[in-house]
N, C-alpha and C. Protein backbone atom coordinates (compact mmCIF):
# COMPACT_ATOMS: atom_id res chain seq x y z
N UNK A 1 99.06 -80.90 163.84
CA UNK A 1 97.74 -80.94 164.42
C UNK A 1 96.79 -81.63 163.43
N UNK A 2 95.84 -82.55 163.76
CA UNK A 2 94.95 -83.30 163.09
C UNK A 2 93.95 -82.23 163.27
N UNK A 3 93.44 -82.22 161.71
CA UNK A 3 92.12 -81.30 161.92
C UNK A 3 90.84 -82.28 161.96
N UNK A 4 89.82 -81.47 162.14
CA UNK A 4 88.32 -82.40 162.35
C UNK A 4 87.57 -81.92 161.77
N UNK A 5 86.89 -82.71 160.95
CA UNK A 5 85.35 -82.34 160.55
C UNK A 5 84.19 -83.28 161.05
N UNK A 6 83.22 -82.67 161.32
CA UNK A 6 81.97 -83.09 162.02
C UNK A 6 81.18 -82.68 160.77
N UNK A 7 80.47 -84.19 160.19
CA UNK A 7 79.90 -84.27 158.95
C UNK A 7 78.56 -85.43 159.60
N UNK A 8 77.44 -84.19 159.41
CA UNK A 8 75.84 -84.43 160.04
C UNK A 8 74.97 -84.62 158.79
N UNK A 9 73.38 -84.93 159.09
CA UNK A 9 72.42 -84.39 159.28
C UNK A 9 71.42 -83.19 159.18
N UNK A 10 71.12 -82.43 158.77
CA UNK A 10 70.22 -81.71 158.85
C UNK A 10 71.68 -80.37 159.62
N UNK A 11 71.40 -79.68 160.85
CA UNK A 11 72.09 -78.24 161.66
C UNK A 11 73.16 -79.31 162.20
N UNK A 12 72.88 -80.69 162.26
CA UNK A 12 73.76 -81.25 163.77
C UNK A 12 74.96 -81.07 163.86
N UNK A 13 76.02 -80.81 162.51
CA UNK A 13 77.62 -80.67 162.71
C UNK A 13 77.56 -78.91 163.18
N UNK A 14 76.70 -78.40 162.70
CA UNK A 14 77.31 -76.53 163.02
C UNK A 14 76.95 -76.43 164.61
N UNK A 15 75.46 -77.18 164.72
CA UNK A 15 75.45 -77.40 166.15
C UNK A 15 76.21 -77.76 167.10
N UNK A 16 76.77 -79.06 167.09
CA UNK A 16 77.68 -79.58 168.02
C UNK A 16 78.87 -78.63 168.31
N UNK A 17 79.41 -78.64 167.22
CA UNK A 17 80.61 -77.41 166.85
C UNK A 17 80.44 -75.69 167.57
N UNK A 18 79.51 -75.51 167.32
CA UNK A 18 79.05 -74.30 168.24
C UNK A 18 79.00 -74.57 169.73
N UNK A 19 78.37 -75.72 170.09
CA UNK A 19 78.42 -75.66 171.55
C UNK A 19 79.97 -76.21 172.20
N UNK A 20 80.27 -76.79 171.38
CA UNK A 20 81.45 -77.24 171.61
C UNK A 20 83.05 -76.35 171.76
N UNK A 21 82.13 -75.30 170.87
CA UNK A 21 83.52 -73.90 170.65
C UNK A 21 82.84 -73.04 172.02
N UNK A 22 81.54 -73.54 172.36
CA UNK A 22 81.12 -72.61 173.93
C UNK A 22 82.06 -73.38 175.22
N UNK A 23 82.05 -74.18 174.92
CA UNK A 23 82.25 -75.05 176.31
C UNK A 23 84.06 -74.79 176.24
N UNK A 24 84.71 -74.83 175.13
CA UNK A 24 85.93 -74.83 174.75
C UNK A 24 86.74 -73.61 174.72
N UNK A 25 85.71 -72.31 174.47
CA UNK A 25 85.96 -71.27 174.50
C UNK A 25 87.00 -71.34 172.75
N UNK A 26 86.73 -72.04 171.65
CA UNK A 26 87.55 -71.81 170.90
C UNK A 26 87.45 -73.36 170.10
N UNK A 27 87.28 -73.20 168.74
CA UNK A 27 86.70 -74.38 167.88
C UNK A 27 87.82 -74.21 166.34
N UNK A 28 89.15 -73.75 166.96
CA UNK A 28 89.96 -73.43 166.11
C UNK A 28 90.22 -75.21 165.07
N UNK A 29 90.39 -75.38 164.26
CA UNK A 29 91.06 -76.68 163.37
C UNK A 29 89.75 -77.70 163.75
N UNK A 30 88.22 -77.08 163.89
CA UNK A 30 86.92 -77.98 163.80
C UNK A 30 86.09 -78.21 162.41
N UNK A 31 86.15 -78.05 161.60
CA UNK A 31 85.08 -77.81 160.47
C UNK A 31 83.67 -78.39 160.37
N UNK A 32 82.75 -77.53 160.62
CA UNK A 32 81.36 -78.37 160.48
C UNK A 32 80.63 -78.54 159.61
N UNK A 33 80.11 -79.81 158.97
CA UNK A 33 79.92 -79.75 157.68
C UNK A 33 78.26 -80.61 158.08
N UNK A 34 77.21 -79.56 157.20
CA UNK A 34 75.76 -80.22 157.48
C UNK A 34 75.69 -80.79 155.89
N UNK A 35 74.55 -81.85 156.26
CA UNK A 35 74.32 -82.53 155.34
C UNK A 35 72.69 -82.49 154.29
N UNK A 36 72.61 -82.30 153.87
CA UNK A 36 71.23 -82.22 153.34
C UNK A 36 71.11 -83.60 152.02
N UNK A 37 70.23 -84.62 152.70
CA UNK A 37 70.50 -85.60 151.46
C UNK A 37 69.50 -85.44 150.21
N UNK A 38 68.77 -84.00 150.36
CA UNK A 38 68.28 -83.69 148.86
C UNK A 38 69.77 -83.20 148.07
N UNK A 39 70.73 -82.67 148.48
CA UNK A 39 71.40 -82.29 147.21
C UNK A 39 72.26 -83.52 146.75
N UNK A 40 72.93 -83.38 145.74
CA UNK A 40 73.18 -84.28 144.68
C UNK A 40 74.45 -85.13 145.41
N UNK A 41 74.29 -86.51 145.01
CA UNK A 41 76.20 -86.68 145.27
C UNK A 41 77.58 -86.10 144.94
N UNK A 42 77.54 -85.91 143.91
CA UNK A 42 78.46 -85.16 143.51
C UNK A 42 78.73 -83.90 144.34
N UNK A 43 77.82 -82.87 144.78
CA UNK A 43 77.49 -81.89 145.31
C UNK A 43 78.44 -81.70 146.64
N UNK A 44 78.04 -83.20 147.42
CA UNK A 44 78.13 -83.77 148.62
C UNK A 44 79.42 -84.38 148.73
N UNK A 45 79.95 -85.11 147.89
CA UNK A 45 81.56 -85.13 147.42
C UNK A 45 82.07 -84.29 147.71
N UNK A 46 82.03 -82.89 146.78
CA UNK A 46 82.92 -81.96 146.29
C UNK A 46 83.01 -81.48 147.55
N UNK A 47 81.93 -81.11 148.43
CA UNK A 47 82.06 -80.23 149.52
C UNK A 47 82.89 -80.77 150.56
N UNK A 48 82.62 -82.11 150.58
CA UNK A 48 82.91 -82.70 151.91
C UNK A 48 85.16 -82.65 151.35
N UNK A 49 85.36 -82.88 150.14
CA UNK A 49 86.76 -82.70 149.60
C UNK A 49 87.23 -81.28 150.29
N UNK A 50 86.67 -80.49 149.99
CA UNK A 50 86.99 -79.16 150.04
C UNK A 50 87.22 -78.73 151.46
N UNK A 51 86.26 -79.27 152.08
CA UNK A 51 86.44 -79.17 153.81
C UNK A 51 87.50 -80.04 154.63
N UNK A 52 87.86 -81.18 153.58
CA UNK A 52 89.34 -81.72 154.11
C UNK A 52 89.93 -81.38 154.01
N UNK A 53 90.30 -80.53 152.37
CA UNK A 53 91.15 -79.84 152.50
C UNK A 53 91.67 -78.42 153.33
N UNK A 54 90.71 -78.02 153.63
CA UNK A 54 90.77 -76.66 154.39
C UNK A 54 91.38 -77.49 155.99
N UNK A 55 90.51 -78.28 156.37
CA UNK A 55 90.96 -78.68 157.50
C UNK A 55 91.98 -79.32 158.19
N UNK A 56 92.94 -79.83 156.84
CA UNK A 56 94.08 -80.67 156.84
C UNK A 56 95.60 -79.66 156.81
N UNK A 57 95.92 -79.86 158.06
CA UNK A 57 97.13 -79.05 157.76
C UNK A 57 98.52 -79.54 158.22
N UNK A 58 98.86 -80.95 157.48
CA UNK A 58 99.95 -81.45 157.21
C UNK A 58 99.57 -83.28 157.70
N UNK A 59 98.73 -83.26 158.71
CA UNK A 59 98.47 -84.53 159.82
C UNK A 59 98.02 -85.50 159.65
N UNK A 60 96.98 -85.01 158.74
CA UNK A 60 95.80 -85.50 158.48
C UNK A 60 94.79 -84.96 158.97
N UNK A 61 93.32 -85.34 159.26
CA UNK A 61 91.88 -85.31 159.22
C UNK A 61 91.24 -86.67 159.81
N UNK A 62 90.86 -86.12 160.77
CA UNK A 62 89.39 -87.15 161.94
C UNK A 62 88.25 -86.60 161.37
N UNK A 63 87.37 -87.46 160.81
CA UNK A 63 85.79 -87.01 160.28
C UNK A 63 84.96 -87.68 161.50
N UNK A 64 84.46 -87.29 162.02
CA UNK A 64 82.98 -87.12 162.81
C UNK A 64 82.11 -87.28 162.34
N UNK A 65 81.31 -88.19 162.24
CA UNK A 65 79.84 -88.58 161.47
C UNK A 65 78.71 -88.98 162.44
N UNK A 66 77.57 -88.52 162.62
CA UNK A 66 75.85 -88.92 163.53
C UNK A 66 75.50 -90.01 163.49
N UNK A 67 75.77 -90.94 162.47
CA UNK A 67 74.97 -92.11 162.08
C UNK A 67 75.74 -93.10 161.29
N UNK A 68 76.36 -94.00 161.73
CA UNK A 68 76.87 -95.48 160.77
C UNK A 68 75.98 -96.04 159.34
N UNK A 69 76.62 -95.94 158.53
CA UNK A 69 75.56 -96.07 157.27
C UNK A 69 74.55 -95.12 156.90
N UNK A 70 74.59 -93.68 157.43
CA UNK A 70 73.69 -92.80 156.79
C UNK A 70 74.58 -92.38 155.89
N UNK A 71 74.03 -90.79 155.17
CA UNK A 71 74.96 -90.01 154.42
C UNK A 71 75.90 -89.85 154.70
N UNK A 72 76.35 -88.96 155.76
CA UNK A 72 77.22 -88.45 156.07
C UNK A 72 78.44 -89.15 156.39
N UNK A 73 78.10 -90.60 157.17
CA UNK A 73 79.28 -91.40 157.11
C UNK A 73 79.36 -92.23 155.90
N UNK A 74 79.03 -92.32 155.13
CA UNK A 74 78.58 -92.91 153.69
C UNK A 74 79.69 -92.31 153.07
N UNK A 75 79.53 -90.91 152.75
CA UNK A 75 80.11 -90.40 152.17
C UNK A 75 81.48 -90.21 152.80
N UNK A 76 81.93 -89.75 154.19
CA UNK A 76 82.92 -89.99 154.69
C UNK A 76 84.01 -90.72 154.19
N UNK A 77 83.61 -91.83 154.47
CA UNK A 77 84.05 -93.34 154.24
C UNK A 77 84.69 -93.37 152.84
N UNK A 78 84.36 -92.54 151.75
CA UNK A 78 84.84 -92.44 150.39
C UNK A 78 85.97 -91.89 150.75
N UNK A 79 86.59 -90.92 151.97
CA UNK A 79 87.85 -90.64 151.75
C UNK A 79 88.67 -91.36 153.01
N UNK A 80 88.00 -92.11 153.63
CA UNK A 80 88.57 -92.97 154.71
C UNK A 80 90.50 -93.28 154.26
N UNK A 81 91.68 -92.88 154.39
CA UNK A 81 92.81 -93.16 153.49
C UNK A 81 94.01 -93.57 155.06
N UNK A 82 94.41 -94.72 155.06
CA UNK A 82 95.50 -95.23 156.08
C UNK A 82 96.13 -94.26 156.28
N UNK A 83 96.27 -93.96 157.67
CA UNK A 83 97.53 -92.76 158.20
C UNK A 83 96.81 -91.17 157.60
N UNK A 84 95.80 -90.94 157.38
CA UNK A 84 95.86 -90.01 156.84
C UNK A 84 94.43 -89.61 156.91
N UNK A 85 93.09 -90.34 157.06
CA UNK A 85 92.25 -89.90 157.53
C UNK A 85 91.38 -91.04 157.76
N UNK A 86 90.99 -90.67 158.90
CA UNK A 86 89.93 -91.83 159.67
C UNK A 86 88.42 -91.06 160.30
N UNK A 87 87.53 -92.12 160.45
CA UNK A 87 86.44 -91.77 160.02
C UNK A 87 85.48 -92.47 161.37
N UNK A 88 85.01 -91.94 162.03
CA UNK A 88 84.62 -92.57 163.52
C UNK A 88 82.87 -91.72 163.41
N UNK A 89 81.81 -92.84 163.34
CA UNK A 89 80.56 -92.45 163.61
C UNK A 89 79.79 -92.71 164.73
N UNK A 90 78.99 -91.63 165.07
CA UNK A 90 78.29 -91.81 166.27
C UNK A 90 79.22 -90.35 167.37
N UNK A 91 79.02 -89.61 166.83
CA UNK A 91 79.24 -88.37 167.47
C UNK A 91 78.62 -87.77 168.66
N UNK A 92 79.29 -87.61 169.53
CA UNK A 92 78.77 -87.21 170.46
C UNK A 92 79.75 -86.02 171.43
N UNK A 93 78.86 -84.59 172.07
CA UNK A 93 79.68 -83.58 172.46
C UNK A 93 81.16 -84.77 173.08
N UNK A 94 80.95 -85.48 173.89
CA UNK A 94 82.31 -85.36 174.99
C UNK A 94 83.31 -86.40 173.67
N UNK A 95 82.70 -86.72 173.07
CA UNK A 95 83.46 -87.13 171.35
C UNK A 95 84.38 -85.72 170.96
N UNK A 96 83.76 -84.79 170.55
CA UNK A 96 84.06 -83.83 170.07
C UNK A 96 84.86 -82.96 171.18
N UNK A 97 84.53 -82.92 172.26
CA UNK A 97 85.52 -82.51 173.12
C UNK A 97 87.06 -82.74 173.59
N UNK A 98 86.94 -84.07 173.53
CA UNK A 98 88.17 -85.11 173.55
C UNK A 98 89.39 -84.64 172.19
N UNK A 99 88.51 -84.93 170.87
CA UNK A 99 89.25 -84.65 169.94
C UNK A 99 90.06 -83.58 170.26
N UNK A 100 89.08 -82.32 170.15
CA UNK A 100 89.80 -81.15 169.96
C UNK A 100 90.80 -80.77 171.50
N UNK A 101 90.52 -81.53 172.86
CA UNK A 101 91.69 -81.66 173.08
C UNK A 101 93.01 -82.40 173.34
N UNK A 102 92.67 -83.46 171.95
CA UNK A 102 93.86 -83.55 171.71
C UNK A 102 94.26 -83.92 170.38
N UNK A 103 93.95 -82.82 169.62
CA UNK A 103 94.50 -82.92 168.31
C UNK A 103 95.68 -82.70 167.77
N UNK A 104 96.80 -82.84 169.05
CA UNK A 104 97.96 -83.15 168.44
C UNK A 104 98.13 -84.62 168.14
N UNK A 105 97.59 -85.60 168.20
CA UNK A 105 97.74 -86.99 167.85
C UNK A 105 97.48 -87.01 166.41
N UNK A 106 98.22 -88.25 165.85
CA UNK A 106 97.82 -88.40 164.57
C UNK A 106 96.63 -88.78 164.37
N UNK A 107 95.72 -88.52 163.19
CA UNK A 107 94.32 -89.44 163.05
C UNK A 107 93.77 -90.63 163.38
N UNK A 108 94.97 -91.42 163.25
CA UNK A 108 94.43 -92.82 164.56
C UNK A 108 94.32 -93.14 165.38
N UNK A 109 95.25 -92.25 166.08
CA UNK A 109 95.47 -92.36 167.61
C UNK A 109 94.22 -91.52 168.42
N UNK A 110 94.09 -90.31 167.45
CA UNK A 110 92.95 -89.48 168.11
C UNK A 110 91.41 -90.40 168.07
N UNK A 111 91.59 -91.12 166.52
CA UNK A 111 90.03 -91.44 166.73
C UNK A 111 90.11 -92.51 167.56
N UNK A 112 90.78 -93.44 168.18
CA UNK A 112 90.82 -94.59 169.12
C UNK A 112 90.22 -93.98 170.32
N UNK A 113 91.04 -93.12 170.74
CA UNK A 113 90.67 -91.93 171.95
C UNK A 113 89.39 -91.80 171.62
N UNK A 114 89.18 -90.56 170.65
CA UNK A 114 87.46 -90.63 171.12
C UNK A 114 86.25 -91.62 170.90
N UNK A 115 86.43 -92.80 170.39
CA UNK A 115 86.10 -93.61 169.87
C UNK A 115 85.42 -94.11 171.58
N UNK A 116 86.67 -94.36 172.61
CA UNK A 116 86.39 -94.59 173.79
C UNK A 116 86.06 -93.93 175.05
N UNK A 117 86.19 -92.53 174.42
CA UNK A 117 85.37 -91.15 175.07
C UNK A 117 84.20 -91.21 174.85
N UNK A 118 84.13 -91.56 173.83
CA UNK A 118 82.15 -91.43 173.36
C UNK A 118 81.68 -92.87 173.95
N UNK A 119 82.28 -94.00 173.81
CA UNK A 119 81.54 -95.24 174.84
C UNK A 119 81.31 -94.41 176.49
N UNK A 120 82.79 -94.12 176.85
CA UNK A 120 82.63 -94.08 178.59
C UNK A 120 81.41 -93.04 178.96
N UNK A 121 81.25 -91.71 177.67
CA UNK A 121 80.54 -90.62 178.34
C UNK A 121 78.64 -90.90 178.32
N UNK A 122 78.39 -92.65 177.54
CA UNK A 122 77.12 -93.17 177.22
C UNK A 122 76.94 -93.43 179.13
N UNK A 123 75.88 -93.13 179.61
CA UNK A 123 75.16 -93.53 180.98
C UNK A 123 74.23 -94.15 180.96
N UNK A 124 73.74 -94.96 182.01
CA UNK A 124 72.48 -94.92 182.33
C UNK A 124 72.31 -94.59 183.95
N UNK A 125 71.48 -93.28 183.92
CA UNK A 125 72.25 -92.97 184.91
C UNK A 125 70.89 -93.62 186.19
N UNK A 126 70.44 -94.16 185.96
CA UNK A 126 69.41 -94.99 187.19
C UNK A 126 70.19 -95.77 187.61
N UNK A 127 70.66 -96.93 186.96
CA UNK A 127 72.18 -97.84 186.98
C UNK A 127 72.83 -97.29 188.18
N UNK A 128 73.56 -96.05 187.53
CA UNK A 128 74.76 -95.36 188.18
C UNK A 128 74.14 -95.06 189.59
N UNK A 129 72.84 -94.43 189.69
CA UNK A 129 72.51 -94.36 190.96
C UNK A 129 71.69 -95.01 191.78
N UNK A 130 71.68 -96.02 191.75
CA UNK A 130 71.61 -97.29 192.18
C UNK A 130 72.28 -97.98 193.33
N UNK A 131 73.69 -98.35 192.37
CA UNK A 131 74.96 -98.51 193.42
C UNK A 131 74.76 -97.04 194.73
């Protein structure tokens, strides 16, 4: 099983993760990791290490990040490693839904998947109702 961490912003990873363990009934192999960019890098390193490791249990690790080039995927990206952990920003619930069901895929395969879960679940829904 590929584990996940959702690495935010300010509440946004415990958030998502919470509603996401509502809708799911169960947020087993999710880790949510908030970001605060007053504390130190190093700080922000160590933690974000520590939460791969907890979350990695043999597969690898899908990181979840809010923002392309903020912190959180910033820092991500330092452990970005082939076959072994991949790093997909721009999080969004039916993102996070997708993953977790199907985190039996390896880390690449899963983040391709939600990569194109999170495009299809973007609307506009005036567009849509239109036709």
């Amino acid at each position: 099983m590929t584990g996940i961490v959702v690495i935010a912003h300010g509440n946004l990873a415990r958030e998502l993760v919470k509603v996401a363990a509502f809708i799911l009934e169960d947020s087993e192999g999710i880790f949510p990791l908030d970001i605060d960019p007053s504390e130190s890098p190093e700080r922000i390193r160590d933690r974000i290490k520590e939460t791969l490791s907890r979350a990695d249990r043999g597969q690898g690790v899908l990181i979840l990040t809010d923002l392309f080039g903020g912190t959180p995927s910033n820092f991500g990206l330092i452990f970005l490693e082939k076959g072994k952990v991949e790093v997909v920003s721009g999080v969004n619930l039916p993102m996070l839904i997708k993953a977790f069901q199907h985190r039996e895929l390896p880390p690449a395969e899963l983040a391709a998947l939600v990569t194109e879960a999170g495009k299809k679940a973007i609307v506009k829904s005036s567009a849509l109702l239109e036709d």
